[in-house]
PDB file of N, CA and C in Angstrom:
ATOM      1  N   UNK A   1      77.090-156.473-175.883  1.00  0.00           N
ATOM      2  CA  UNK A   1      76.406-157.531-175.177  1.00  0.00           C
ATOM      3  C   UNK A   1      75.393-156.892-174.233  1.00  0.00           C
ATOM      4  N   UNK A   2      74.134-157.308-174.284  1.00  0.00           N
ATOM      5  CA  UNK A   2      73.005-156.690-173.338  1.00  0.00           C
ATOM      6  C   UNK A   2      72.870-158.140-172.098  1.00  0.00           C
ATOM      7  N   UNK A   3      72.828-157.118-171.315  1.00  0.00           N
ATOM      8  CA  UNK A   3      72.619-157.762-170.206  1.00  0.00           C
ATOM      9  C   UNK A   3      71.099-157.632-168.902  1.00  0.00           C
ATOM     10  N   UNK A   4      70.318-158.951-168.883  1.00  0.00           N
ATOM     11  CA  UNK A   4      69.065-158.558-168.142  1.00  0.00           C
ATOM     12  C   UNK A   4      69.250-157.344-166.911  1.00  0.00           C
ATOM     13  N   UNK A   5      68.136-156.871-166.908  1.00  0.00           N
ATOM     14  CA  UNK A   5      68.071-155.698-166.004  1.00  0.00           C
ATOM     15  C   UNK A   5      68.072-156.242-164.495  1.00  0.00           C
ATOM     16  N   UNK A   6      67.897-157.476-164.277  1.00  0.00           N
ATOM     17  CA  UNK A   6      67.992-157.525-162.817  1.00  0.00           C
ATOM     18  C   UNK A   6      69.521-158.208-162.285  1.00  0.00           C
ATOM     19  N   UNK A   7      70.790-157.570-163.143  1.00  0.00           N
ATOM     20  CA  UNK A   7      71.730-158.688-162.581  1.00  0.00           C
ATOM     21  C   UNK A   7      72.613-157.295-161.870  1.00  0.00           C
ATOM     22  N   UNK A   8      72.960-157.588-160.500  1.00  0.00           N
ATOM     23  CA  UNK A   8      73.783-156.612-159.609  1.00  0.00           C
ATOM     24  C   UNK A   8      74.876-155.578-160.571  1.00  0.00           C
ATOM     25  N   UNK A   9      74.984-154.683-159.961  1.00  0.00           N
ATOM     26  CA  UNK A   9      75.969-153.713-160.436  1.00  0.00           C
ATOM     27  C   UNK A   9      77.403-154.511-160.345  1.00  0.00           C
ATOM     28  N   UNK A  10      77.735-155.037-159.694  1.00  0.00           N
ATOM     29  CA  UNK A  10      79.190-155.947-159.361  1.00  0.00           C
ATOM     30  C   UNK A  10      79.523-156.042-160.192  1.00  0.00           C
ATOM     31  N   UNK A  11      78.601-157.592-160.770  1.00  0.00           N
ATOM     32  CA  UNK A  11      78.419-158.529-161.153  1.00  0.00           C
ATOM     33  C   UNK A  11      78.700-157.800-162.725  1.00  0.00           C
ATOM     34  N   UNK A  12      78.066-156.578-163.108  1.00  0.00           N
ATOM     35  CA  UNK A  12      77.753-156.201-164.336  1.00  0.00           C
ATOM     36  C   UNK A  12      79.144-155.441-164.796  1.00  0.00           C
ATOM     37  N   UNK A  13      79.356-154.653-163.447  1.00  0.00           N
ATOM     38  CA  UNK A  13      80.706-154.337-163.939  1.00  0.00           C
ATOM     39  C   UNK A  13      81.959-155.257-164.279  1.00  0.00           C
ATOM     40  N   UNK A  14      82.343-156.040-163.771  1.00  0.00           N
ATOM     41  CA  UNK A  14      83.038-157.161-163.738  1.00  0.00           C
ATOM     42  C   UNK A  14      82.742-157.851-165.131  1.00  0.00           C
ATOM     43  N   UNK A  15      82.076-158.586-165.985  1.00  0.00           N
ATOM     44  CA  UNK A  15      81.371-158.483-167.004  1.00  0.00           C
ATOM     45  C   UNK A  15      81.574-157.710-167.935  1.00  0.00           C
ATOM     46  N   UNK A  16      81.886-156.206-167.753  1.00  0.00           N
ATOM     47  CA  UNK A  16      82.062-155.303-168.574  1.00  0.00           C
ATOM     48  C   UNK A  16      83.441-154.650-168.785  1.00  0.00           C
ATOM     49  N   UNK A  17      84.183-155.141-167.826  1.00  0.00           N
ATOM     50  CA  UNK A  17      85.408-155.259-167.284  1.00  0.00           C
ATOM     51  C   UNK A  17      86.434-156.344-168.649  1.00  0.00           C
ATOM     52  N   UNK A  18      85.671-157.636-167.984  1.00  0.00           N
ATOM     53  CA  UNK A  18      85.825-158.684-168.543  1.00  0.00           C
ATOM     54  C   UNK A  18      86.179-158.689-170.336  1.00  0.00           C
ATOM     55  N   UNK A  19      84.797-158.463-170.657  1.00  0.00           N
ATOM     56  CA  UNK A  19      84.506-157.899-172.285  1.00  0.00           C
ATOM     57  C   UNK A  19      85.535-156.945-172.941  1.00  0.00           C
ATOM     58  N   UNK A  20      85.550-155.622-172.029  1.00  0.00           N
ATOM     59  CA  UNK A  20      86.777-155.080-172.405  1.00  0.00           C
ATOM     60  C   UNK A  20      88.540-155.796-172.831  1.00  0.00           C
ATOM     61  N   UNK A  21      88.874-156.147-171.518  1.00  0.00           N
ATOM     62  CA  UNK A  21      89.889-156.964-171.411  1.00  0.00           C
ATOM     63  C   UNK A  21      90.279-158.419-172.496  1.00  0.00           C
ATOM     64  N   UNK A  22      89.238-158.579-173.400  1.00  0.00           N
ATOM     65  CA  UNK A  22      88.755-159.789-173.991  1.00  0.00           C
ATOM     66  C   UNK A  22      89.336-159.161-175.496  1.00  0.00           C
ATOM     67  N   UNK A  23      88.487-158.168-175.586  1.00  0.00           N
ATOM     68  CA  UNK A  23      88.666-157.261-176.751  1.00  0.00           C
ATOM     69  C   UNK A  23      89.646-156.659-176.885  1.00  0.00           C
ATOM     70  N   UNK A  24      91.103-156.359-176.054  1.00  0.00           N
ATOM     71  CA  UNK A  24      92.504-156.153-175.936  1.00  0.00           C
ATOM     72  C   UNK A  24      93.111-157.366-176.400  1.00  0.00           C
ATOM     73  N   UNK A  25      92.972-158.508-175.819  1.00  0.00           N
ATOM     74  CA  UNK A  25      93.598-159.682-175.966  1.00  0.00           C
ATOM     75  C   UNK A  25      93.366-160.078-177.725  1.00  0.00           C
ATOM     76  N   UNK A  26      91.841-159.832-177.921  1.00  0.00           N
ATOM     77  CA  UNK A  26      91.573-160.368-179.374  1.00  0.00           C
ATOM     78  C   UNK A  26      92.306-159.617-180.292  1.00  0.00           C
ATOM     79  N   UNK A  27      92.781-157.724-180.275  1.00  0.00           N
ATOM     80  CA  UNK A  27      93.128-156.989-181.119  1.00  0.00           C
ATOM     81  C   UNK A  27      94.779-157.576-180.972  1.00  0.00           C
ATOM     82  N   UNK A  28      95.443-157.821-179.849  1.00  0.00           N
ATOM     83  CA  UNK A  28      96.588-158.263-179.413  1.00  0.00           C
ATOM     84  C   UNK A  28      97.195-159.872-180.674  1.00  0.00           C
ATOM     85  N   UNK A  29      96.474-160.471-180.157  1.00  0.00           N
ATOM     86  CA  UNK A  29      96.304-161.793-181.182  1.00  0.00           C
ATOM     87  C   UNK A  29      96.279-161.703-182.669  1.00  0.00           C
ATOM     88  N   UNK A  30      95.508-160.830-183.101  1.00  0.00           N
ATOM     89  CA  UNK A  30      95.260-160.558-184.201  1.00  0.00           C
ATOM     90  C   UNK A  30      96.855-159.666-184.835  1.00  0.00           C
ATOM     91  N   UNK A  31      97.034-158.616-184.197  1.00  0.00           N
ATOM     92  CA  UNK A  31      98.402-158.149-184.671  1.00  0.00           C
ATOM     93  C   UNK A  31      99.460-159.424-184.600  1.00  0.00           C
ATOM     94  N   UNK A  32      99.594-159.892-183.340  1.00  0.00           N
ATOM     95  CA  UNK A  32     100.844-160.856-183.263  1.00  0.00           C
ATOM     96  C   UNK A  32     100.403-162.064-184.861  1.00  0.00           C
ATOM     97  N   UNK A  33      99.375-162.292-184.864  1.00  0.00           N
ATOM     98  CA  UNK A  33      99.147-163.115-186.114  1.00  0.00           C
ATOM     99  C   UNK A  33      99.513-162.416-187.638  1.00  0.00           C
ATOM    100  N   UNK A  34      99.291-161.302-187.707  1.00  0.00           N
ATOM    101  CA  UNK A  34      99.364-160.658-188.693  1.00  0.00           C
ATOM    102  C   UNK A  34     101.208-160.456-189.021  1.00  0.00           C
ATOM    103  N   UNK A  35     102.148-159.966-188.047  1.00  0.00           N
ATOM    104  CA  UNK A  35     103.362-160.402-187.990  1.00  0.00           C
ATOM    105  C   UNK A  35     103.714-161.351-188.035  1.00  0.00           C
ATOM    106  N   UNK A  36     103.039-162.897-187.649  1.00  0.00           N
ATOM    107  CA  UNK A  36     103.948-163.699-187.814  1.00  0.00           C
ATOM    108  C   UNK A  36     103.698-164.671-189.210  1.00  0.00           C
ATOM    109  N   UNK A  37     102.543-163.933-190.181  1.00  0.00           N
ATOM    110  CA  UNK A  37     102.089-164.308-191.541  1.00  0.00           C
ATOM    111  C   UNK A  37     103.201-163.437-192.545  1.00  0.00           C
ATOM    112  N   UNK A  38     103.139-162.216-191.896  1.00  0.00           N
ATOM    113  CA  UNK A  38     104.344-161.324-193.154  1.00  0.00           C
ATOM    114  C   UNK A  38     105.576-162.033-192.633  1.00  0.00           C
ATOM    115  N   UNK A  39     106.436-162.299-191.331  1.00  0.00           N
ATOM    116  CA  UNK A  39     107.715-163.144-191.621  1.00  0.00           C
ATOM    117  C   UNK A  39     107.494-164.569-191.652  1.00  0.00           C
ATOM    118  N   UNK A  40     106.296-165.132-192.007  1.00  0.00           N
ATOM    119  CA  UNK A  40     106.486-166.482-192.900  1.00  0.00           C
ATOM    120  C   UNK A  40     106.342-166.318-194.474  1.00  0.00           C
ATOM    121  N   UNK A  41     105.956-165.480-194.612  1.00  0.00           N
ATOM    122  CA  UNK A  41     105.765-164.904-196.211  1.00  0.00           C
ATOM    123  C   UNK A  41     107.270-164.541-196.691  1.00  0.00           C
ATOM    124  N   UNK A  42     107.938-163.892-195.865  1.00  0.00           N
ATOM    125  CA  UNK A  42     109.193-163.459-196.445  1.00  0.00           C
ATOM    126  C   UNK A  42     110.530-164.482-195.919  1.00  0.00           C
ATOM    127  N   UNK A  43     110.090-165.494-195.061  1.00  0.00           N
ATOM    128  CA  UNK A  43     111.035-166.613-195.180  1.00  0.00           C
ATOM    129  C   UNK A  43     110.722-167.568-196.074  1.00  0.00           C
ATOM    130  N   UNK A  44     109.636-167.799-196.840  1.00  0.00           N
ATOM    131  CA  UNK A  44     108.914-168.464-197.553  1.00  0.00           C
ATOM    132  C   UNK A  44     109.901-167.862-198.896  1.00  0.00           C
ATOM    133  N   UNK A  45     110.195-166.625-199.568  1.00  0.00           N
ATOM    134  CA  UNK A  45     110.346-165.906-200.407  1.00  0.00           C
ATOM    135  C   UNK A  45     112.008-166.278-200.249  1.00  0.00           C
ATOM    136  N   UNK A  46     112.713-166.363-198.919  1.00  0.00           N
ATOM    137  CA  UNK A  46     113.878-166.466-199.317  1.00  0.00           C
ATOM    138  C   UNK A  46     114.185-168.039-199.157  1.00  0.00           C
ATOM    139  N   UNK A  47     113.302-168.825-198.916  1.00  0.00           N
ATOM    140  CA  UNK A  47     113.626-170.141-199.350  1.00  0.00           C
ATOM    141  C   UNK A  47     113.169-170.599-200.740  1.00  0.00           C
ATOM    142  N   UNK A  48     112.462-169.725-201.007  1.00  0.00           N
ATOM    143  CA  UNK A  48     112.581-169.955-202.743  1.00  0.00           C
ATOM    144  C   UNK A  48     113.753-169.405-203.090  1.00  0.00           C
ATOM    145  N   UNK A  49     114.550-168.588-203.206  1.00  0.00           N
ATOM    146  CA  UNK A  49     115.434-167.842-203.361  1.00  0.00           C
ATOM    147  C   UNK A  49     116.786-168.801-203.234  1.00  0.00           C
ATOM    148  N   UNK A  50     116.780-169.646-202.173  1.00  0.00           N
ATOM    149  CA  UNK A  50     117.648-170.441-201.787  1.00  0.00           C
ATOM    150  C   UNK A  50     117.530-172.040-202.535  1.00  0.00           C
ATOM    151  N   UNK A  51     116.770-171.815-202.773  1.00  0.00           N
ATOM    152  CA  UNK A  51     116.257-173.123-203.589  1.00  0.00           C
ATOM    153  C   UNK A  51     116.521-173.304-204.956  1.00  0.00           C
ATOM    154  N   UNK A  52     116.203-172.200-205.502  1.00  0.00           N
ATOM    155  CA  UNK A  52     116.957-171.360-206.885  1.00  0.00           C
ATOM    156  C   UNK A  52     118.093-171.459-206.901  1.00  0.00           C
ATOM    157  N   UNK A  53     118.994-171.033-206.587  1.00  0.00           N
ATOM    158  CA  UNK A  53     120.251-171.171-206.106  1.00  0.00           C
ATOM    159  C   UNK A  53     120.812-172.194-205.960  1.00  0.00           C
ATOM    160  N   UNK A  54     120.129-173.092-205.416  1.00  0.00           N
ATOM    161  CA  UNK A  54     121.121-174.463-205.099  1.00  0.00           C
ATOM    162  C   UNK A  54     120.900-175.288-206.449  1.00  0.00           C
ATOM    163  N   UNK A  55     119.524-175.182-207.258  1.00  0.00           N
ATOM    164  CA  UNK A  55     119.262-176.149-207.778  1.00  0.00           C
ATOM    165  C   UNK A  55     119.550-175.811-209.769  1.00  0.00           C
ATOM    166  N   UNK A  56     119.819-174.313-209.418  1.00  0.00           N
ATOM    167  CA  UNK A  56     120.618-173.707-210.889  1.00  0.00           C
ATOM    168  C   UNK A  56     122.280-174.222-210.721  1.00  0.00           C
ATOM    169  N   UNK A  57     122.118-174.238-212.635  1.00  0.00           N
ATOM    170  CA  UNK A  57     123.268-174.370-212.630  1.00  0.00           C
ATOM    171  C   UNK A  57     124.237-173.589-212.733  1.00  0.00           C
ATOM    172  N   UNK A  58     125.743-173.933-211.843  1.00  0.00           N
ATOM    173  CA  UNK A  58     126.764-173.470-211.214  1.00  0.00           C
ATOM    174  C   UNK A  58     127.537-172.303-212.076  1.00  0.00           C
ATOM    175  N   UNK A  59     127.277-170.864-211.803  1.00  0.00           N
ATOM    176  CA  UNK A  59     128.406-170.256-212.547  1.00  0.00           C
ATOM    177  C   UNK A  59     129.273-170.489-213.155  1.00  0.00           C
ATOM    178  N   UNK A  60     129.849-170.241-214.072  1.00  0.00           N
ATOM    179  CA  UNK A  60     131.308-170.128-214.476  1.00  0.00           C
ATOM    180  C   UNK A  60     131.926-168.976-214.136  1.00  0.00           C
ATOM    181  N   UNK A  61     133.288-169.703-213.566  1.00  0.00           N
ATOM    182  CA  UNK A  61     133.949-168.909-212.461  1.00  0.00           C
ATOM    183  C   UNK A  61     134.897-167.951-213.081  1.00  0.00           C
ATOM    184  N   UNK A  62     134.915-166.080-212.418  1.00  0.00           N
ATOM    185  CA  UNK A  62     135.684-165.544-213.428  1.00  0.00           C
ATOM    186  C   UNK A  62     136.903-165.527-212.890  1.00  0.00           C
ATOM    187  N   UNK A  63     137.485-165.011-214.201  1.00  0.00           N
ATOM    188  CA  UNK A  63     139.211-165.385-214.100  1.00  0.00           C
ATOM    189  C   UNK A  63     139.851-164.897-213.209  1.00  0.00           C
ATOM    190  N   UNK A  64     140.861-165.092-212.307  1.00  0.00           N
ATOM    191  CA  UNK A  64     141.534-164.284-211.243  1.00  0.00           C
ATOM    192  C   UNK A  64     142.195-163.150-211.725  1.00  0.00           C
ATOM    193  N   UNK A  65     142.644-162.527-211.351  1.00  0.00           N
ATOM    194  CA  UNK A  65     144.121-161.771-212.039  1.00  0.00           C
ATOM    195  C   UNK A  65     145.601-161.750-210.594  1.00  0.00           C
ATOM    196  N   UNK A  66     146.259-162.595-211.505  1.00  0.00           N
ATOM    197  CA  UNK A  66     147.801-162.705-210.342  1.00  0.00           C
ATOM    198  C   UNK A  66     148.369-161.338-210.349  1.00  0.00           C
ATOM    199  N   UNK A  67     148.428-161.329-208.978  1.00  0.00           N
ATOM    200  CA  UNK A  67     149.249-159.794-208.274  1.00  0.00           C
ATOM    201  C   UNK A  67     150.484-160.237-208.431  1.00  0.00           C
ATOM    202  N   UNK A  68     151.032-158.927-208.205  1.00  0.00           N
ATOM    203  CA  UNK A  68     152.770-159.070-208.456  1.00  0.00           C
ATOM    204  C   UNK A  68     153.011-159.394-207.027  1.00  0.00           C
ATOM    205  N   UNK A  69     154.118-160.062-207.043  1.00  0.00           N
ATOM    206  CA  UNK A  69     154.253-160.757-205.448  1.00  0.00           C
ATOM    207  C   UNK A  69     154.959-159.428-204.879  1.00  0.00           C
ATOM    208  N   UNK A  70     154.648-159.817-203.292  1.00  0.00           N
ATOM    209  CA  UNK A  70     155.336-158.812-202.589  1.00  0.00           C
ATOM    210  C   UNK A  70     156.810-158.895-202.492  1.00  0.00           C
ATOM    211  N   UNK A  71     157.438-157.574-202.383  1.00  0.00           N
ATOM    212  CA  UNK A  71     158.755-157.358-201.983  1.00  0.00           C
ATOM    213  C   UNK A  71     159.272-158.538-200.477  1.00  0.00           C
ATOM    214  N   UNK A  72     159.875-158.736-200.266  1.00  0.00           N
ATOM    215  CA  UNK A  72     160.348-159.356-199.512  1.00  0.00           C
ATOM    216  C   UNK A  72     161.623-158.292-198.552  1.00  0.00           C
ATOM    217  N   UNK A  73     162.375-157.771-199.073  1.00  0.00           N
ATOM    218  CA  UNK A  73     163.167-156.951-198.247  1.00  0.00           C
ATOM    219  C   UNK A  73     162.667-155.218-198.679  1.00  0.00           C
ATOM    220  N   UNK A  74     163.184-154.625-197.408  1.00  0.00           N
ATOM    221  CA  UNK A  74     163.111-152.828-197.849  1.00  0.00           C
ATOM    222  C   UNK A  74     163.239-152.659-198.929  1.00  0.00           C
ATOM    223  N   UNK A  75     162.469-151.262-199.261  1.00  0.00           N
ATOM    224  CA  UNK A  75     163.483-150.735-200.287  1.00  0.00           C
ATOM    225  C   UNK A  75     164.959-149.835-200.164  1.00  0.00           C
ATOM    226  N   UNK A  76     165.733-149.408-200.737  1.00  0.00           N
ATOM    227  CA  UNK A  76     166.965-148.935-199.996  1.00  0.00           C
ATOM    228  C   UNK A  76     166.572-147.665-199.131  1.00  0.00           C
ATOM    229  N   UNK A  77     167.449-147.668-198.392  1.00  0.00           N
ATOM    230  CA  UNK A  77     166.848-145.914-197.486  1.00  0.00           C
ATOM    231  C   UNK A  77     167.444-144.986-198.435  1.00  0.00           C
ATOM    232  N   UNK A  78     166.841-143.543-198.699  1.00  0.00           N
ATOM    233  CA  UNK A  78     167.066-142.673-198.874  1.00  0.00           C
ATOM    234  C   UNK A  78     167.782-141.430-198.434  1.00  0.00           C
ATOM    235  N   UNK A  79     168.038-140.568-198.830  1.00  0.00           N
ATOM    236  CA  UNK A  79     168.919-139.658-197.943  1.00  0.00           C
ATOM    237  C   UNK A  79     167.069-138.937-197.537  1.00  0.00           C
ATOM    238  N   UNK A  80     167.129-138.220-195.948  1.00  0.00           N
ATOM    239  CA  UNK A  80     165.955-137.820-195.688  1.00  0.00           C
ATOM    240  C   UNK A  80     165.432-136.614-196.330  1.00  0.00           C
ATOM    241  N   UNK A  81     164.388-136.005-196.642  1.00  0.00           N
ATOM    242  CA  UNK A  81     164.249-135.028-197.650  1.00  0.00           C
ATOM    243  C   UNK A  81     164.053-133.743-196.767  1.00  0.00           C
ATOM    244  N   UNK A  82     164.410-133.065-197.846  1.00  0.00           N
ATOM    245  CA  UNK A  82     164.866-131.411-197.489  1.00  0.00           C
ATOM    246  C   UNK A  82     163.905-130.557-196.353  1.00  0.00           C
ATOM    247  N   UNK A  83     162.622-131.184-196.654  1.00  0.00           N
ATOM    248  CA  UNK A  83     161.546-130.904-195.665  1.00  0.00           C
ATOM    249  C   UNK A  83     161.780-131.609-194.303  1.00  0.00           C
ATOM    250  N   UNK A  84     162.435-132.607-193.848  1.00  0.00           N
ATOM    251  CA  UNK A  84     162.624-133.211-192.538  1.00  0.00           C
ATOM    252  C   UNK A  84     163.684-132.612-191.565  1.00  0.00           C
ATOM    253  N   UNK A  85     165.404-132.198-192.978  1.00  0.00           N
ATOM    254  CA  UNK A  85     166.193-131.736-192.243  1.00  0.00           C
ATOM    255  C   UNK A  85     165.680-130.171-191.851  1.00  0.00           C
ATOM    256  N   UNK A  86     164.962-129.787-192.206  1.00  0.00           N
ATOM    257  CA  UNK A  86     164.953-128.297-191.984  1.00  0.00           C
ATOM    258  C   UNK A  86     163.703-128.044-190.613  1.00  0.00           C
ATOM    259  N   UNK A  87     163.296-128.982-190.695  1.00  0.00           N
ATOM    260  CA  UNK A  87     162.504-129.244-189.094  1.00  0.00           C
ATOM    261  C   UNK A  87     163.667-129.067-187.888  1.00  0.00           C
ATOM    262  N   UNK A  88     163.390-128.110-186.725  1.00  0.00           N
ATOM    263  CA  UNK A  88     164.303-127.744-185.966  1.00  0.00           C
ATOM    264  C   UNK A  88     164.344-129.064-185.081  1.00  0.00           C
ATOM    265  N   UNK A  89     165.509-129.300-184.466  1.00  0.00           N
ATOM    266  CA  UNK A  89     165.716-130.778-183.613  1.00  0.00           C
ATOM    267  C   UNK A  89     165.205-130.201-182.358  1.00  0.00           C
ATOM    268  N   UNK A  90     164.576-131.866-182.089  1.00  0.00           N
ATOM    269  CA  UNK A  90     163.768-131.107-179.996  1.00  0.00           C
ATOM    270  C   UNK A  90     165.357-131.344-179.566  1.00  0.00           C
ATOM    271  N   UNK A  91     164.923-130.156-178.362  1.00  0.00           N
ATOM    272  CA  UNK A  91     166.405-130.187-177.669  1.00  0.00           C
ATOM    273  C   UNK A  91     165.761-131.118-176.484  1.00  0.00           C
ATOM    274  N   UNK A  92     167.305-131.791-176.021  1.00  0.00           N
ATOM    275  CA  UNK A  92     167.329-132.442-175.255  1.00  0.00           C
ATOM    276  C   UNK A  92     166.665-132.414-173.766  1.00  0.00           C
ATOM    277  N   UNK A  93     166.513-133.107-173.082  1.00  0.00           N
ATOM    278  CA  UNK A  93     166.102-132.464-171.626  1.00  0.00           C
ATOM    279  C   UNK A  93     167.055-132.759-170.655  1.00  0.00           C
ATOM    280  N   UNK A  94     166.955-131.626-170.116  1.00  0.00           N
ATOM    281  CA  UNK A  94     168.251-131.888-168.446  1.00  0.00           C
ATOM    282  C   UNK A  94     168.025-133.536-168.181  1.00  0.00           C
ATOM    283  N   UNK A  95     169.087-133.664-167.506  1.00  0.00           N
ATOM    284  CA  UNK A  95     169.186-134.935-166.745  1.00  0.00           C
ATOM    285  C   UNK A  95     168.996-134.168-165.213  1.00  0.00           C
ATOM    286  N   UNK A  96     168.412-135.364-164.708  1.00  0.00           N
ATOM    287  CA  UNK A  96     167.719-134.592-163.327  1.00  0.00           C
ATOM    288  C   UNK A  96     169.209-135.026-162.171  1.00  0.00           C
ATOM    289  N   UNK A  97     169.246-134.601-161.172  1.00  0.00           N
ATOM    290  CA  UNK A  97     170.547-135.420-160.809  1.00  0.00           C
ATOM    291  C   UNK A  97     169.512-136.442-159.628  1.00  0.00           C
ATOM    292  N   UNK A  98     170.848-137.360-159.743  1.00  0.00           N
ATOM    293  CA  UNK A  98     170.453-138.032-158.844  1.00  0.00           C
ATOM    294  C   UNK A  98     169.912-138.090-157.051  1.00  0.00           C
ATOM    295  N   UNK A  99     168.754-138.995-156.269  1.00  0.00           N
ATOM    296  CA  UNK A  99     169.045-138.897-155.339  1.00  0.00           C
ATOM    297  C   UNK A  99     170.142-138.958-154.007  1.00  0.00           C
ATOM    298  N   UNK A 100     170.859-138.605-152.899  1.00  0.00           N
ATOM    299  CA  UNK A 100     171.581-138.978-152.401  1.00  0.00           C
ATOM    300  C   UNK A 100     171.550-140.273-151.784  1.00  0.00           C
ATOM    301  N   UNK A 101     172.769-141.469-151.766  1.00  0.00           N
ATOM    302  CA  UNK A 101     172.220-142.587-151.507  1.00  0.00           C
ATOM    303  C   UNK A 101     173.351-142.447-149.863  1.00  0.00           C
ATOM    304  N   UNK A 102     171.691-142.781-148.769  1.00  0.00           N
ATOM    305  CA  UNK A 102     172.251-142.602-147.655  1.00  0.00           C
ATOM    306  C   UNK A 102     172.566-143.845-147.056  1.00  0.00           C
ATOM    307  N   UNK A 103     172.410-145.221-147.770  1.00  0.00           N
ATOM    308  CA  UNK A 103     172.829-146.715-147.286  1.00  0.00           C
ATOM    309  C   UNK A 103     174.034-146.565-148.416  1.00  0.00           C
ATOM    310  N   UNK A 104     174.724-146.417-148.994  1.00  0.00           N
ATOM    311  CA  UNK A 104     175.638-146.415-149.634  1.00  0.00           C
ATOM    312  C   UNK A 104     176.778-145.962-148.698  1.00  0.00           C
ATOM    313  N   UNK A 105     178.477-146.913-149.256  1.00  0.00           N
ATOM    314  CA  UNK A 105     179.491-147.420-148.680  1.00  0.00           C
ATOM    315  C   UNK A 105     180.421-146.130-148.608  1.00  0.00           C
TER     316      UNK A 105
END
């Protein structure tokens, strides 16, 4: 933008200021537009998608396969195996003794 030669320095900067700041906002706009065309494009894509879907017809459903039902009780216990008894037993820990009870009869 040209501007006549007799308009104040202020005035011109401010103006040029302005223009700048104008030209942020326009590149600003332009991206936010450009994003919000690609996610209408791709909600567009999955409402076709969804539309398809509702308006085809319904699978045929595949066959289950029945599990064997669960046990209901344990199975019997075992004697423990050779690897458990041969694990050394934790030894016990002291019993600490008691405090003296000095309200006691």
């Amino acid at each position: 933008m040209l501007l006549p030669i007799d308009i104040p320095p202020g005035i011109a900067n401010t103006l040029g200021y302005l223009q700048h700041y104008l030209q942020g906002l326009i590149k600003c706009q332009n991206t936010s537009e450009h994003a919000i065309n690609t996610t209408l494009t791709a909600l567009t894509a999955q409402l076709q998608q969804i539309t398809q879907l509702m308006t085809s017809p319904a699978p045929v459903p595949t066959p289950t396969i029945a599990l064997p039902p669960i046990p209901m009780f344990p199975p019997p216990v075992s004697s423990p195996s050779p690897v458990l008894t041969a694990l050394p037993k934790q030894r016990a820990r002291p019993k600490l003794p008691s405090p003296p009870d000095f309200f006691g009869e």
